[in-house]
Protein backbone atom coordinates (compact mmCIF):
# COMPACT_ATOMS: atom_id res chain seq x y z
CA UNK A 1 -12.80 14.79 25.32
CA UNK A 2 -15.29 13.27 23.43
CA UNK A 3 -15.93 9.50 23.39
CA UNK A 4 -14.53 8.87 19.78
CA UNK A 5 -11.31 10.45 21.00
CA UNK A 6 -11.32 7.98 24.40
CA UNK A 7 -11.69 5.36 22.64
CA UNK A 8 -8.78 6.17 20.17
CA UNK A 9 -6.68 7.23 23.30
CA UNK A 10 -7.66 3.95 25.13
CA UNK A 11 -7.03 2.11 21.94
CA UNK A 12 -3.53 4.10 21.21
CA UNK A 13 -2.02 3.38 25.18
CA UNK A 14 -3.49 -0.54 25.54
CA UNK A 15 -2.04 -1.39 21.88
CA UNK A 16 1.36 0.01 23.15
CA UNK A 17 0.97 -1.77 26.02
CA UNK A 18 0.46 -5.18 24.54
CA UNK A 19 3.07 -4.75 21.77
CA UNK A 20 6.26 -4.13 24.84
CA UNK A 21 4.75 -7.69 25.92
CA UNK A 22 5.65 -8.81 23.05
CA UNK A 23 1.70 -9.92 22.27
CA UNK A 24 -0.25 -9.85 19.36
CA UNK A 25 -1.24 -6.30 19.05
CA UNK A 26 -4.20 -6.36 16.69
CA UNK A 27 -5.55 -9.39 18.44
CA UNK A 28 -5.94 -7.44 21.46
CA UNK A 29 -7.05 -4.26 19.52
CA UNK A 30 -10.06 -6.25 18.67
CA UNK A 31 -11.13 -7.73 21.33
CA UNK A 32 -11.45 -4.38 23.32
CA UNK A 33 -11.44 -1.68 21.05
CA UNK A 34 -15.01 0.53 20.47
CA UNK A 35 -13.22 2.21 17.69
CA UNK A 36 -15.40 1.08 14.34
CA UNK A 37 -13.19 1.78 11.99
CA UNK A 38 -10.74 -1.53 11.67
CA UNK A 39 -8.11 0.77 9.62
CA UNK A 40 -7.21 2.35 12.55
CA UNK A 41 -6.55 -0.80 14.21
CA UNK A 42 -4.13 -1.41 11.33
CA UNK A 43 -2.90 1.45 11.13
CA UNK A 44 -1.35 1.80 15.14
CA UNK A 45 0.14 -1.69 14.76
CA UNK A 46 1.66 -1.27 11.85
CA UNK A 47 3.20 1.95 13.31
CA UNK A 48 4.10 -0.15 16.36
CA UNK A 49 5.97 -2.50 14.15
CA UNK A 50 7.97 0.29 12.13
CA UNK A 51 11.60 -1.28 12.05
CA UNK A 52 11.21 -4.90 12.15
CA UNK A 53 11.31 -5.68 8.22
CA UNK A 54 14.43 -4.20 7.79
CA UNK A 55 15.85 -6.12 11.18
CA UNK A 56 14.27 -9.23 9.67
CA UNK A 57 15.59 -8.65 5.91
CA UNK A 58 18.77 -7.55 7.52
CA UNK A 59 19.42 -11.37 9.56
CA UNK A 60 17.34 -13.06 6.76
CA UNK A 61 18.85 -11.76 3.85
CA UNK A 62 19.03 -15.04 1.78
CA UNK A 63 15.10 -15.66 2.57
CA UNK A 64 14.56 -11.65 1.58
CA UNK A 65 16.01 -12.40 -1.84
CA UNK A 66 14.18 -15.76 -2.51
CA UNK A 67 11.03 -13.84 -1.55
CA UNK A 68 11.70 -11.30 -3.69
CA UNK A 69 12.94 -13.15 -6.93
CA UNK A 70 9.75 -15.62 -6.73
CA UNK A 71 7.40 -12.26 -6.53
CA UNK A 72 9.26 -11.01 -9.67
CA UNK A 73 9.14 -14.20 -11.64
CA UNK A 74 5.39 -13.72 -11.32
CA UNK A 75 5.27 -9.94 -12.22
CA UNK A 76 7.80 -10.39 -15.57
CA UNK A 77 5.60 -11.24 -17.68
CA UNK A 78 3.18 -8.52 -17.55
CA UNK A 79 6.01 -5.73 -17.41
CA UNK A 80 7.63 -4.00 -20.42
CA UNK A 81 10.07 -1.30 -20.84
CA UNK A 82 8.97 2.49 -19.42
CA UNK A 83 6.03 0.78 -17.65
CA UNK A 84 5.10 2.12 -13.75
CA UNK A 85 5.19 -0.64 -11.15
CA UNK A 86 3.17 -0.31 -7.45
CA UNK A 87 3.39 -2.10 -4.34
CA UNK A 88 0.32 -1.21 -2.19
CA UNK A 89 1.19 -1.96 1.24
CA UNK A 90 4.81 -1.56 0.45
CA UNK A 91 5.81 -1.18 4.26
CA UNK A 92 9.49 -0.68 4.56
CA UNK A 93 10.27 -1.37 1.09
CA UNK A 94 12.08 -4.59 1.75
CA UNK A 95 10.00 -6.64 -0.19
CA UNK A 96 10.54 -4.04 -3.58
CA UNK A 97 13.90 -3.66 -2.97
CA UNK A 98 14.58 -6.95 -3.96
CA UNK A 99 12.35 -7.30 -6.53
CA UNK A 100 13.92 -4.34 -8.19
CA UNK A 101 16.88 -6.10 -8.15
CA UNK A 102 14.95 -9.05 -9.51
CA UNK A 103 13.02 -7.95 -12.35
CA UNK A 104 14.07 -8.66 -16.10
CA UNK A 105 13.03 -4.80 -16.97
CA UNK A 106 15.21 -2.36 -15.40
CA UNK A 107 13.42 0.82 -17.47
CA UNK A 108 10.70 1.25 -14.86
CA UNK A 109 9.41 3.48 -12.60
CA UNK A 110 8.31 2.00 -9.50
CA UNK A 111 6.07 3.46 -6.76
CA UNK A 112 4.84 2.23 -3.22
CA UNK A 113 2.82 3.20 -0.18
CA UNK A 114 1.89 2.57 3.19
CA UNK A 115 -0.61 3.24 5.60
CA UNK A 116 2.13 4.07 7.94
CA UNK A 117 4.48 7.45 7.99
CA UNK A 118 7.11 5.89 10.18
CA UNK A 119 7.41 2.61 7.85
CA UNK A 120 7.85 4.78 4.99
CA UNK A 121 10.28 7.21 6.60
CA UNK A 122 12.25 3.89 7.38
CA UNK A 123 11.66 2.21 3.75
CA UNK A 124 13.17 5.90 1.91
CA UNK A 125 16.58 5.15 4.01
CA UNK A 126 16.45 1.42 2.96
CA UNK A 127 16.03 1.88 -0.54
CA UNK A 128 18.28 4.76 -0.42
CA UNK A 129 20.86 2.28 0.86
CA UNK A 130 19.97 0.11 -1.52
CA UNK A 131 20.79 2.60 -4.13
CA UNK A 132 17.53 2.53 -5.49
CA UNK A 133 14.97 4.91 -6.66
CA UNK A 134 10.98 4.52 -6.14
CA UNK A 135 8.15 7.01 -5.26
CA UNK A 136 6.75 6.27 -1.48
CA UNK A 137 3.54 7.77 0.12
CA UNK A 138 1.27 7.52 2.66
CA UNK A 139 -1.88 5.91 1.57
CA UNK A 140 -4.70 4.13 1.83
CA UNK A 141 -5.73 0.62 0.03
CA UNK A 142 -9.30 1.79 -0.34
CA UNK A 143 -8.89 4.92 -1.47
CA UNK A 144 -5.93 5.10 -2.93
CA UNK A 145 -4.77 8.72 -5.04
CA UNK A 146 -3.85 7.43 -8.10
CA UNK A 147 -5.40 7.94 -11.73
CA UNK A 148 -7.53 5.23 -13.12
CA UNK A 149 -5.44 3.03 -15.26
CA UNK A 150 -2.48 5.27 -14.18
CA UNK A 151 0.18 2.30 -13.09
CA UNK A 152 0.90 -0.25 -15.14
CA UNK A 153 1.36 -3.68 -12.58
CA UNK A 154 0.15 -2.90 -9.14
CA UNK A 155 1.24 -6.21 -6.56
CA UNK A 156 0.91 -6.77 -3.06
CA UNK A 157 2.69 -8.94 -0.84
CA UNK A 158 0.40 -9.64 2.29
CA UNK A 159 -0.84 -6.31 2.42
CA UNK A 160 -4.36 -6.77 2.23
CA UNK A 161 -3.94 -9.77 4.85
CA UNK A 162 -5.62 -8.25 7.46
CA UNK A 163 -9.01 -7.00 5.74
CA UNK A 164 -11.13 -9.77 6.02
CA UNK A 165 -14.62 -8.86 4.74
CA UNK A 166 -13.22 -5.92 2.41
CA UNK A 167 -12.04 -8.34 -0.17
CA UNK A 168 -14.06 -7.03 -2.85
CA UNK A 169 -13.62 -3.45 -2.47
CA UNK A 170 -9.70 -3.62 -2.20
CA UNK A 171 -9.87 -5.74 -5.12
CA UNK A 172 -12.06 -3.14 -7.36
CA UNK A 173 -9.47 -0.59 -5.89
CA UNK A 174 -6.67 -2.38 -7.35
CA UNK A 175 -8.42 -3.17 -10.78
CA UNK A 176 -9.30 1.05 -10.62
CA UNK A 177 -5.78 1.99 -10.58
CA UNK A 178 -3.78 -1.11 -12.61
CA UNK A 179 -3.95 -0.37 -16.78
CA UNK A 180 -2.43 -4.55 -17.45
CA UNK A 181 -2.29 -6.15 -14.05
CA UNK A 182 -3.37 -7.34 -10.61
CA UNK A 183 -0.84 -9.71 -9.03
CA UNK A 184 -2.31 -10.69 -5.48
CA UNK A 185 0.37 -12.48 -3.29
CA UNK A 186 -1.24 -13.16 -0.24
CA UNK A 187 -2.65 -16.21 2.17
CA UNK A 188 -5.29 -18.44 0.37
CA UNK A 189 -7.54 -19.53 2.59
CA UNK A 190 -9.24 -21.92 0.16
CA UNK A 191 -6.19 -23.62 -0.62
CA UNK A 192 -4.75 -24.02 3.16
CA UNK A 193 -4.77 -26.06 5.52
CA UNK A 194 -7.76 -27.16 8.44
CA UNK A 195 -5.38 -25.91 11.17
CA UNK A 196 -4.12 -22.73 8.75
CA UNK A 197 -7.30 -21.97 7.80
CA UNK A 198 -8.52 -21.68 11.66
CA UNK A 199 -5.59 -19.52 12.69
CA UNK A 200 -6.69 -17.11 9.99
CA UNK A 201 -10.32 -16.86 10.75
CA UNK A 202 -9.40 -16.56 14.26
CA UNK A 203 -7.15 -13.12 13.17
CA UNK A 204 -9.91 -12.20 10.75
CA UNK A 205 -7.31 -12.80 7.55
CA UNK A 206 -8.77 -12.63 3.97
CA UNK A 207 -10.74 -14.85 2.31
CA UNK A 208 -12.82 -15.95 -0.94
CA UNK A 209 -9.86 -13.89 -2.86
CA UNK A 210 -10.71 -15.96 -6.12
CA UNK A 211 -14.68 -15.29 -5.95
CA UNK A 212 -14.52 -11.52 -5.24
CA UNK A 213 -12.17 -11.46 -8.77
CA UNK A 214 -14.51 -13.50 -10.26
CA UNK A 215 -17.55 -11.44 -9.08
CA UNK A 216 -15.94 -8.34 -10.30
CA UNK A 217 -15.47 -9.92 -14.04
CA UNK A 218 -11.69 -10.41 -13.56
CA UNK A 219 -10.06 -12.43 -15.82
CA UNK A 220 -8.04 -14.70 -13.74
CA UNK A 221 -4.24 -16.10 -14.76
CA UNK A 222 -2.90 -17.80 -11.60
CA UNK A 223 -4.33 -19.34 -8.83
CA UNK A 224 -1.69 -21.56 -6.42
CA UNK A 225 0.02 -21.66 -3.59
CA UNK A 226 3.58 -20.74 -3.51
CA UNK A 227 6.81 -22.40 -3.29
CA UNK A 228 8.63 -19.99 -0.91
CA UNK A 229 6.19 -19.02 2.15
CA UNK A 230 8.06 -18.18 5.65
CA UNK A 231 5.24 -19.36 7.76
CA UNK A 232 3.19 -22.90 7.43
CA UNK A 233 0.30 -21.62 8.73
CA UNK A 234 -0.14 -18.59 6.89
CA UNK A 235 0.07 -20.04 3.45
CA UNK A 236 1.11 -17.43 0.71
CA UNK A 237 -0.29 -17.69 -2.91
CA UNK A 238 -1.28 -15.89 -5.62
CA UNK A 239 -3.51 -14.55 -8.24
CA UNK A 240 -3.18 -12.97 -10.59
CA UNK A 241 -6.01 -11.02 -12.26
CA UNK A 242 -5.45 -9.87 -16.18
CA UNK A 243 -6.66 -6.15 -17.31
CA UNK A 244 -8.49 -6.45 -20.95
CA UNK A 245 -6.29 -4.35 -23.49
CA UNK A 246 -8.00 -0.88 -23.57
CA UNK A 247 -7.57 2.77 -25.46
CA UNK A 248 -3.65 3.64 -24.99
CA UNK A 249 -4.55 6.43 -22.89
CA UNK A 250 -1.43 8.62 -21.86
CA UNK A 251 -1.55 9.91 -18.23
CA UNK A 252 0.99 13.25 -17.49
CA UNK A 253 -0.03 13.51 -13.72
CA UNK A 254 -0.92 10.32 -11.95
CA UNK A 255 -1.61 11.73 -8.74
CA UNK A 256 -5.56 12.29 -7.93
CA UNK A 257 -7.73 13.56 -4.70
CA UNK A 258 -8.50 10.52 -3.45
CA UNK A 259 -12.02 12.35 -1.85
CA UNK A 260 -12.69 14.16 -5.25
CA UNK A 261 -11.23 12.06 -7.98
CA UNK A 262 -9.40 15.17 -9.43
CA UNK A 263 -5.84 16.04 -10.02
CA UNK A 264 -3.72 16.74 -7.88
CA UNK A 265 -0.82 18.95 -8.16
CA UNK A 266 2.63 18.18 -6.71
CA UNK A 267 4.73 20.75 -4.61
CA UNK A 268 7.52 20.94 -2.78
CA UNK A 269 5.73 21.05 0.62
CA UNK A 270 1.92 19.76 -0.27
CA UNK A 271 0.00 18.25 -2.62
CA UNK A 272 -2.57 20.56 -4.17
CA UNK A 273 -6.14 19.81 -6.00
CA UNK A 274 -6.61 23.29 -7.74
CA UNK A 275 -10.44 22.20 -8.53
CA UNK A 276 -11.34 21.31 -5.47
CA UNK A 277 -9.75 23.46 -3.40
CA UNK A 278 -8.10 20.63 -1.28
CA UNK A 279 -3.90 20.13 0.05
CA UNK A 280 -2.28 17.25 1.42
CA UNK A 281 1.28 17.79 3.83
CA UNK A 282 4.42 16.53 3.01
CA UNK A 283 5.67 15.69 6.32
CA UNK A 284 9.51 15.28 5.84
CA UNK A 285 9.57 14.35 2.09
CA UNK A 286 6.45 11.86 2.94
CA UNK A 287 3.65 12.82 1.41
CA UNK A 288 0.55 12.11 2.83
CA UNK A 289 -2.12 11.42 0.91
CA UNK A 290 -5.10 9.90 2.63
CA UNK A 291 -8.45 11.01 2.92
CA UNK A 292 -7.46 12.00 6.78
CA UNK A 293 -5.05 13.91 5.83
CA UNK A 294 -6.78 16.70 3.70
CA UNK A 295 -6.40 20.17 4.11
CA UNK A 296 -9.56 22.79 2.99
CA UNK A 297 -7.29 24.98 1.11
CA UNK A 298 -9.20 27.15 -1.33
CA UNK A 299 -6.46 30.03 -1.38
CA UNK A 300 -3.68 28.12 -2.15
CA UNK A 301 -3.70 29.13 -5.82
CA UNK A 302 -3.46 32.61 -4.95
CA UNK A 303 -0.45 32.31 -2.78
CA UNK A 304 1.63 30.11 -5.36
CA UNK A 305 0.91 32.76 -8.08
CA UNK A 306 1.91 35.81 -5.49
CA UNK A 307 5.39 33.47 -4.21
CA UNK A 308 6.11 33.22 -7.81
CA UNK A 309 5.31 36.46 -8.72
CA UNK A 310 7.44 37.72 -5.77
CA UNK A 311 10.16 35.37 -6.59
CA UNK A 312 10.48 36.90 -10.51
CA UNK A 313 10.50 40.32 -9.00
CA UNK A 314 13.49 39.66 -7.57
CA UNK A 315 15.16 38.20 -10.23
């Protein structure tokens, strides 16, 4: 085994570890991990933690809705009828669940993803009990395989928390993909408090939000701290960053490589890139769709066009 793989095997066992004691996984994770890449980090605990939202929004229910209406109050007036919504960092779909039920548009198609496969497997049965319809997927928040301009509002909802030092490139992400808005519910350090404001540094939370907008030429709507917030010391606020009115460009297939930038083409089983060659699994009506997760698959093409030739034969 080579030492990348130790590490990640040392990394995997110790988080586990930590997280039956009840401790603060990530904490630990970076404190004694030699792993480099901090979205792995992320990625076990959130794994880890696969269950809790719904046991949370399941005791808190009356907090769960509050949550949710304030989030849609701030996301009404950017949507209109037919538009696509996304929630990056969408987890277990507790947080979109409500504010579907929320929002003053109900002709929408919404969309969501996670870095985690077992917190979406767990959000499809929640909105499914919810009776509910959205579009979840494994993905990534920095490379995310969407269209540019393809989704109308994209939100978040302390998703890009724990990414101190990436604020700028999750933001230009988020500005790629959104055609009218960027509404940013997360902590704000610059508007918290001393003792707030030391907890976060201390986890390595996000900060200077406002300035990496700024320095990307966002136009900038709201800036506050919220109302509703289930934690003093993690202080949730928002921003909101406005898209400038562009061509109406109409997008039939919103799904893109998110290595190559091209289309992707959606399958029963996989996800399929017919110019470059490249397939992504669905694993149990998840499909993943990070840059991990990529399959060299040149031949594809050749096999779809023989199944379906074989299937017509029959006929």
């Amino acid at each position: 085994m080579d030492k990348d793989k130790k590490n990640l095997a040392f990394l995997i066992a110790g988080m586990k570890k930590e997280y039956k004691k009840g401790r603060n996984v990530m904490a630990w994770a970076r404190s004694h991990s030699l792993v480099e890449d901090s979205t792995q980090i992320t990625l076990i605990a959130y794994d880890l933690q696969a269950g809790t939202y719904v046991k949370f929004a399941e005791k808190n229910s009356l907090f769960q809705k509050a949550w949710g209406n304030q989030l849609a109050e701030l996301l009404n007036p950017f949507i209109s009828k037919g538009d696509k919504i996304l929630e990056v960092g969408v987890g277990e779909a507790t947080t979109l669940a409500e504010v579907l039920d929320a929002i003053h548009v109900r002709e929408i198609e919404s969309y969501g993803f996670d870095l985690s496969w077992s917190r979406i497997s767990i959000a499809q049965k929640w909105i499914q009990r919810k009776s509910q319809k959205t579009r979840l997927f494994v993905g990534d928040l920095f490379s995310i395989p969407l269209a540019d301009q393809s989704v109308d509002i994209v939100y978040t909802s302390h998703s890009l928390e724990p990414n101190g030092g990436k604020e700028r490139i999750a933001i230009k992400e988020l500005m790629r993909i959104a055609k009218k808005a960027v509404v940013l519910v997360e902590p704000i350090y610059e508007l918290a408090s001393k003792k707030a404001k030391n907890r976060m540094l201390k986890l390595n939370y996000i900060k200077s939000l406002y300035s990496s907008a700024e320095a990307l030429g966002a136009k900038i709507k709201d800036y506050k701290l919220l109302k509703i917030n289930d934690h003093p010391l993690n202080p949730s606020g928002v921003i909101s960053i406005i898209k400038p009115k562009g061509k109406n460009r109409k997008i039939s297939n919103i799904w893109e490589c998110p290595i190559t930038g091209t289309p992707l083409v959606e399958n029963k089983n996989f996800y399929f890139s017919p110019k470059a060659g490249i397939a992504y699994p669905v694993l149990m009506g998840v499909p993943l769709l990070r840059p991990q997760h990529a399959i060299i698959a040149s031949k594809i093409n050749s096999k779809i066009q023989a199944t379906n030739k074989s299937v017509r034969t029959l006929q």
